[in-house]
C-alpha atoms as a PDB file:
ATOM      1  CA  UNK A   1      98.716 145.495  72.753  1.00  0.00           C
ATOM      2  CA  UNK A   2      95.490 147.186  74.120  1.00  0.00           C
ATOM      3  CA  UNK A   3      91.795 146.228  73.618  1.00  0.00           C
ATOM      4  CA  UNK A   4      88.850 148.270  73.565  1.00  0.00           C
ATOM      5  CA  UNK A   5      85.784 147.091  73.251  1.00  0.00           C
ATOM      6  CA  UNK A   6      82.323 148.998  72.598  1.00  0.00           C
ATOM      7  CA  UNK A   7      79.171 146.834  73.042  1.00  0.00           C
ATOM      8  CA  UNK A   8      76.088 148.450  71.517  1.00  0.00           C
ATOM      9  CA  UNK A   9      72.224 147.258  72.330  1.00  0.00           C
ATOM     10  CA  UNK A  10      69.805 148.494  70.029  1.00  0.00           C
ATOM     11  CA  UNK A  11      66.124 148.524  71.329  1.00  0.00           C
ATOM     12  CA  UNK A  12      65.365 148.623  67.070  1.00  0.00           C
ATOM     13  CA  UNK A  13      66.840 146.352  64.779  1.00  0.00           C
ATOM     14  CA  UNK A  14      66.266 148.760  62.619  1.00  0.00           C
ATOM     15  CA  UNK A  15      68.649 150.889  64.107  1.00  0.00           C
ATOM     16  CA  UNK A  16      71.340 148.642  64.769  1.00  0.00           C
ATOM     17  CA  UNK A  17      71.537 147.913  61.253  1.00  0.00           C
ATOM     18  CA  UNK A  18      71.381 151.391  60.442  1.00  0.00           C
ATOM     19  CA  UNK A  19      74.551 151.543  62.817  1.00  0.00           C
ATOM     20  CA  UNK A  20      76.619 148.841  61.464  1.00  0.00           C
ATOM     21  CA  UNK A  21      76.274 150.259  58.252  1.00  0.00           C
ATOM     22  CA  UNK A  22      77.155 153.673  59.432  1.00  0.00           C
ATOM     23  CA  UNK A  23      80.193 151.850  61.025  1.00  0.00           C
ATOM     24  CA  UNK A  24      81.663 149.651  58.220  1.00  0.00           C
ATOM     25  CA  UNK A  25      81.285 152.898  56.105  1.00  0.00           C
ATOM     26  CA  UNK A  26      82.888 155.747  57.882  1.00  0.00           C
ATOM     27  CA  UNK A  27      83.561 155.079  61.785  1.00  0.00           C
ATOM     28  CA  UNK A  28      85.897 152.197  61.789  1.00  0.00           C
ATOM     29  CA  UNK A  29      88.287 153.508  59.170  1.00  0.00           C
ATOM     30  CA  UNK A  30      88.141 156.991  61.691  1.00  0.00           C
ATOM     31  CA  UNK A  31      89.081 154.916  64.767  1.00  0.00           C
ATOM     32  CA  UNK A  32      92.137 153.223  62.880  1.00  0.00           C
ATOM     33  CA  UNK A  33      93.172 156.563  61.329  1.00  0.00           C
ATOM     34  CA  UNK A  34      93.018 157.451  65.375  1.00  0.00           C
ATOM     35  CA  UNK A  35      95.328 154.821  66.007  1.00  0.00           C
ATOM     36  CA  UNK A  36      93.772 151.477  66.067  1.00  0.00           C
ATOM     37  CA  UNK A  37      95.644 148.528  63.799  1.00  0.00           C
ATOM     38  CA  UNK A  38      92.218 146.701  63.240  1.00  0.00           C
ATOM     39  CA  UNK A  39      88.643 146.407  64.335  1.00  0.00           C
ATOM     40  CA  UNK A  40      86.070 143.320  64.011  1.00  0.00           C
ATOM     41  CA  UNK A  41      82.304 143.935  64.197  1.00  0.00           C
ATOM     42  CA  UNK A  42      80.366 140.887  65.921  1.00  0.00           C
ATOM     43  CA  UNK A  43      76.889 140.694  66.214  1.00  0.00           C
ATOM     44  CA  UNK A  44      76.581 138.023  69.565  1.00  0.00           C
ATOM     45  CA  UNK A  45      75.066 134.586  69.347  1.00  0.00           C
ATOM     46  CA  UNK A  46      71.698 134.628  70.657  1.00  0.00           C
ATOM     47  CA  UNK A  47      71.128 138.396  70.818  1.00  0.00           C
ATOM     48  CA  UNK A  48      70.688 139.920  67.676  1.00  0.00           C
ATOM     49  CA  UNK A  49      69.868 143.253  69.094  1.00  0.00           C
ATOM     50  CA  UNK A  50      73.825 143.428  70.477  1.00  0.00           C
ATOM     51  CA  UNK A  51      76.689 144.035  68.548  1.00  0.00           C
ATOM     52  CA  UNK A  52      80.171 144.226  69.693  1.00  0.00           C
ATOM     53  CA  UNK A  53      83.443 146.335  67.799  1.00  0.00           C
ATOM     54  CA  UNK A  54      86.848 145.197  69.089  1.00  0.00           C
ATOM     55  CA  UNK A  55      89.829 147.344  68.382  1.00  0.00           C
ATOM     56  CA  UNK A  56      93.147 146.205  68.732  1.00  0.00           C
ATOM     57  CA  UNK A  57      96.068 149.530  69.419  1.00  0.00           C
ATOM     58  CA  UNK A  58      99.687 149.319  69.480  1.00  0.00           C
ATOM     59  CA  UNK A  59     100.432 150.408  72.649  1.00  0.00           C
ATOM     60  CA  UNK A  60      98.840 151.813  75.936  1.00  0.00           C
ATOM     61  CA  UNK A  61     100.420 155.182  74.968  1.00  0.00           C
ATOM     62  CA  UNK A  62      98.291 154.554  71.696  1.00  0.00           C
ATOM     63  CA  UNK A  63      95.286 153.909  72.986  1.00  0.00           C
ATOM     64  CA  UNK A  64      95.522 157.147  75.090  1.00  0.00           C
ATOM     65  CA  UNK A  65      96.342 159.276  72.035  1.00  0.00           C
ATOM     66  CA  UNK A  66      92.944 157.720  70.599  1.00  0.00           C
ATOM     67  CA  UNK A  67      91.533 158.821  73.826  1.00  0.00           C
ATOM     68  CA  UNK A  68      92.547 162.123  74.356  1.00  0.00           C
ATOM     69  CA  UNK A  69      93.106 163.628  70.324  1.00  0.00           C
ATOM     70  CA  UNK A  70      90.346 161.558  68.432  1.00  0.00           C
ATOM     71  CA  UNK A  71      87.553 159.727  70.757  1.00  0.00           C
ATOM     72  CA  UNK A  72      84.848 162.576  71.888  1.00  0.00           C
ATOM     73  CA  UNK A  73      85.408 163.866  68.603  1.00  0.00           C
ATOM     74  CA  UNK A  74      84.029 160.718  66.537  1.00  0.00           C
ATOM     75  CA  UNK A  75      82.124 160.277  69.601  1.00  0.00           C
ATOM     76  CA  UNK A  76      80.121 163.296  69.218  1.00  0.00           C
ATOM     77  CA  UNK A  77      79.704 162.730  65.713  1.00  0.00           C
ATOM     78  CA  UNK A  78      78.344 158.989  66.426  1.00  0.00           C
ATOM     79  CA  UNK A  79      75.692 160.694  69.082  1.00  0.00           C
ATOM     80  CA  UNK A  80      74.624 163.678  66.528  1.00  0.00           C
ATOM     81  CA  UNK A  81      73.671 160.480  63.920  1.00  0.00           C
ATOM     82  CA  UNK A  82      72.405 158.496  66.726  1.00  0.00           C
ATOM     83  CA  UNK A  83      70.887 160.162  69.696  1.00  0.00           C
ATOM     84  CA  UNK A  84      71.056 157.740  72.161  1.00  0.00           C
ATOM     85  CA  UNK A  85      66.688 158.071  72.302  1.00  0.00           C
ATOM     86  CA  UNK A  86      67.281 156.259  69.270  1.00  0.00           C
ATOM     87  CA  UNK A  87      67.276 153.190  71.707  1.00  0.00           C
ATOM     88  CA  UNK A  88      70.919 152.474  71.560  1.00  0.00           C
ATOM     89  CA  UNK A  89      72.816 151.836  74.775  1.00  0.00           C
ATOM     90  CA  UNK A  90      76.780 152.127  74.863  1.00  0.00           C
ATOM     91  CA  UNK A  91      79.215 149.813  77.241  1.00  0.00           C
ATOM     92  CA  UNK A  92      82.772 150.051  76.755  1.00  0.00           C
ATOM     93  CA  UNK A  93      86.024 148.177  78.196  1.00  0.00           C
ATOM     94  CA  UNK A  94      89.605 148.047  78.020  1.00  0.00           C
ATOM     95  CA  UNK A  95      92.206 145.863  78.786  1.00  0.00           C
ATOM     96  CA  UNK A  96      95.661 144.510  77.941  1.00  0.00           C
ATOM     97  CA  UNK A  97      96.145 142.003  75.327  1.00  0.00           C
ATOM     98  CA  UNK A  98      97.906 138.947  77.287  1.00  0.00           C
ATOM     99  CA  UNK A  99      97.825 136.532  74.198  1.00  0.00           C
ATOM    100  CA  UNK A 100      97.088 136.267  70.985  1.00  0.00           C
ATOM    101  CA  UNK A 101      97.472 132.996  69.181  1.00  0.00           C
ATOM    102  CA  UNK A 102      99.030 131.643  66.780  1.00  0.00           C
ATOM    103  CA  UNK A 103     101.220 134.824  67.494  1.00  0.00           C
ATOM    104  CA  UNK A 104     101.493 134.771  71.164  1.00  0.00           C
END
């Protein structure tokens, strides 16, 4: 199992909860129609101006097809309804899943 992980800061509140709403009601159901098999918003403990999404996908070969067929696609659209001079700043990561319990 893969995990990607975008981490948003939002220089607006404002904005960020302009975003998550944005995200609960379009953009996450896009990514799993991409390929993902879940996603969890978390806004982090002590910074209320960062929010994280974590997306789990099947497979490396998965996660590639999100990549390469779906991501600068719902990208672009995520840019055109917030320009990043909107005070939003993107990190993302990826990595392989080495546990996940109680199903490990």
């Amino acid at each position: 199992m893969i995990a990607y992980t975008v981490r948003c800061r939002f220089d607006d509140p404002m904005v960020g909860a302009e975003w998550i709403a944005w995200l609960v009601r379009e953009h996450l159901a896009d990514v799993i129609a991409g390929g993902a098999i879940d996603a969890t918003v978390v806004q982090l403990d002590g910074d209320p101006l960062t929010c994280e999404v974590r997306y789990h996908f099947p497979t490396r070969a998965a996660f590639d097809r999100y990549e390469r067929d779906h991501a600068p696609a719902l990208r672009e659209e995520g840019l055109k309804q917030f320009p990043l001079e909107r005070g939003l700043h993107y990190e993302r990561s990826v990595g392989e899943v080495m546990a996940n319990y109680p199903d490990a």
